[in-house]
C-alpha atoms as a PDB file:
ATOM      1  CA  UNK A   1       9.243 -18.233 -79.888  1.00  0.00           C
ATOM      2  CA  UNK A   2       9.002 -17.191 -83.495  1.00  0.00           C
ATOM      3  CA  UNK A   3       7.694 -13.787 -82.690  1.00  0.00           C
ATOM      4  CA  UNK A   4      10.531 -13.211 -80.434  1.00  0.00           C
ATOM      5  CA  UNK A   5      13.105 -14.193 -83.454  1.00  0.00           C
ATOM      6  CA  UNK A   6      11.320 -12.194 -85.659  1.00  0.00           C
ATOM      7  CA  UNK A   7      11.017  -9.035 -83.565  1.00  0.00           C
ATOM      8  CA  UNK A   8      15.527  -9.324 -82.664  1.00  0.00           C
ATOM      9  CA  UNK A   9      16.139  -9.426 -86.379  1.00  0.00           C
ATOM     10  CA  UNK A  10      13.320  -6.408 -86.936  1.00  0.00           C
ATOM     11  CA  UNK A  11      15.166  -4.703 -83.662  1.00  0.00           C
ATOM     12  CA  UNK A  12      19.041  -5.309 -85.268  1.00  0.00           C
ATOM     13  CA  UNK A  13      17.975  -4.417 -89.007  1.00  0.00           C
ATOM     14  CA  UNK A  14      16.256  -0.837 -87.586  1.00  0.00           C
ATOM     15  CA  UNK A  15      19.331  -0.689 -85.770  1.00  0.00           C
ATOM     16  CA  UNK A  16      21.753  -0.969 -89.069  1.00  0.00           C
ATOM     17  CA  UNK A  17      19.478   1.531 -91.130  1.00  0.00           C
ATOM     18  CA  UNK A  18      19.609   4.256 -88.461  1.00  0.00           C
ATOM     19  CA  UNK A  19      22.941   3.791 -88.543  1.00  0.00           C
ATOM     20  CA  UNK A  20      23.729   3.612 -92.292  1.00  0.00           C
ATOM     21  CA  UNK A  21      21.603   6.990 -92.098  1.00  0.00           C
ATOM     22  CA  UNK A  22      24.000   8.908 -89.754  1.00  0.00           C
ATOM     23  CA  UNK A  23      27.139   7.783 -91.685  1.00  0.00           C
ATOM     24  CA  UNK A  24      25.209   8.962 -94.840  1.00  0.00           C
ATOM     25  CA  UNK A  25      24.769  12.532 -93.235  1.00  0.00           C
ATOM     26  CA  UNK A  26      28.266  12.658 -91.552  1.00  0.00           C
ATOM     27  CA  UNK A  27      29.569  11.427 -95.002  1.00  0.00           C
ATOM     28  CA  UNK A  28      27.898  14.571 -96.495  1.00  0.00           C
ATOM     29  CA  UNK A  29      29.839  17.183 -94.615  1.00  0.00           C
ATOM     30  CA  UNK A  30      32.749  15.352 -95.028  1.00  0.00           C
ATOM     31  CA  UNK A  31      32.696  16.666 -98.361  1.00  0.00           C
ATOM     32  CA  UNK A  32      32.187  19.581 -97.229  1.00  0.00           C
ATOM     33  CA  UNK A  33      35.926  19.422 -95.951  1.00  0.00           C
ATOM     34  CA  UNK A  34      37.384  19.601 -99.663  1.00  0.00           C
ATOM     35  CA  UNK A  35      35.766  22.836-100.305  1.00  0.00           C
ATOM     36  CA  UNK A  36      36.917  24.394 -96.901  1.00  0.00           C
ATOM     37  CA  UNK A  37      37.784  23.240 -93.267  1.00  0.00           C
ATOM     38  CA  UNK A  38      35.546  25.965 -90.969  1.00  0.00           C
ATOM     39  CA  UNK A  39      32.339  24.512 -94.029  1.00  0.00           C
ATOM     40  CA  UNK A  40      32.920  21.021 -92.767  1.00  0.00           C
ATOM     41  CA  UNK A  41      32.928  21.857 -89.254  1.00  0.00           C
ATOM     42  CA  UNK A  42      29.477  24.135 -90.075  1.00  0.00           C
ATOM     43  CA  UNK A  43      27.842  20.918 -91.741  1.00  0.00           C
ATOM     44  CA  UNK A  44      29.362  18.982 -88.942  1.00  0.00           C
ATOM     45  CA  UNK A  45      26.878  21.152 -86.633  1.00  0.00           C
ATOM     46  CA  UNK A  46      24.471  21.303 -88.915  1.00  0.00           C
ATOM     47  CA  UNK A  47      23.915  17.309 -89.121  1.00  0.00           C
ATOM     48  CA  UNK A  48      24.360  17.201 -85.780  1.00  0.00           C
ATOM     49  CA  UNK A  49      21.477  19.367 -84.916  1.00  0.00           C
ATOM     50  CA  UNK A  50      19.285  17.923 -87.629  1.00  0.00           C
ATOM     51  CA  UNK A  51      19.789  14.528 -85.634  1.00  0.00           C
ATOM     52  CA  UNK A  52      19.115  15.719 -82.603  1.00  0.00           C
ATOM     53  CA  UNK A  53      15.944  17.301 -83.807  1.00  0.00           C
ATOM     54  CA  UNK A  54      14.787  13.725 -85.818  1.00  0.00           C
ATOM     55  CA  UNK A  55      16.244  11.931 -82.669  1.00  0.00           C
ATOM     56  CA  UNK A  56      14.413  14.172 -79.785  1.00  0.00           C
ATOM     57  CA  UNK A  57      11.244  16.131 -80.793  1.00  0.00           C
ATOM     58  CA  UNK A  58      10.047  14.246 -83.391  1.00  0.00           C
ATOM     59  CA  UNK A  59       5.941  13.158 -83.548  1.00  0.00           C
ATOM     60  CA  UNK A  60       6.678   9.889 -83.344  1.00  0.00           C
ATOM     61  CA  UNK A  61       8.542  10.441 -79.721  1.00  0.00           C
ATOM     62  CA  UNK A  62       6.176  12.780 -78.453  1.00  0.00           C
ATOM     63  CA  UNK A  63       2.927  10.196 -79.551  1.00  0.00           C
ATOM     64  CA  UNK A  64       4.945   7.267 -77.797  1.00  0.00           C
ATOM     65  CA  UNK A  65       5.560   9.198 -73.932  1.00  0.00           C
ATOM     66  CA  UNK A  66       1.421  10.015 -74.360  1.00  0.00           C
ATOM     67  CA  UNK A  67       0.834   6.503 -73.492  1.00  0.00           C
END
């Protein structure tokens, strides 16, 4: 029963950080958007891809479908 508690509020706080991470990255080419418009559309791609990349072909993915 404790476990079960304990592994929810693990789950939710994992959650909240991967979150707080894309809003960090997405705030970053925000900025971008002062200097120029077509910039913040390029870093808008750019973090995009970079999460894609962490998201789908990282080691940790790839060591998890071996078992």
């Amino acid at each position: 029963m404790y476990a079960n508690r304990a592994a929810k509020v693990i789950d939710q706080a994992g959650h909240s950080f991967n979150y707080g991470l894309r809003s960090i990255y997405f705030s970053l080419s925000a900025l971008a958007w002062f200097i120029d418009p077509i910039l913040f559309m390029v870093a808008s791609v750019v973090v995009m891809l970079v999460m894609k990349h962490r998201e789908f072909h990282s080691k940790v993915l790839k060591a998890l479908q071996e078992c």
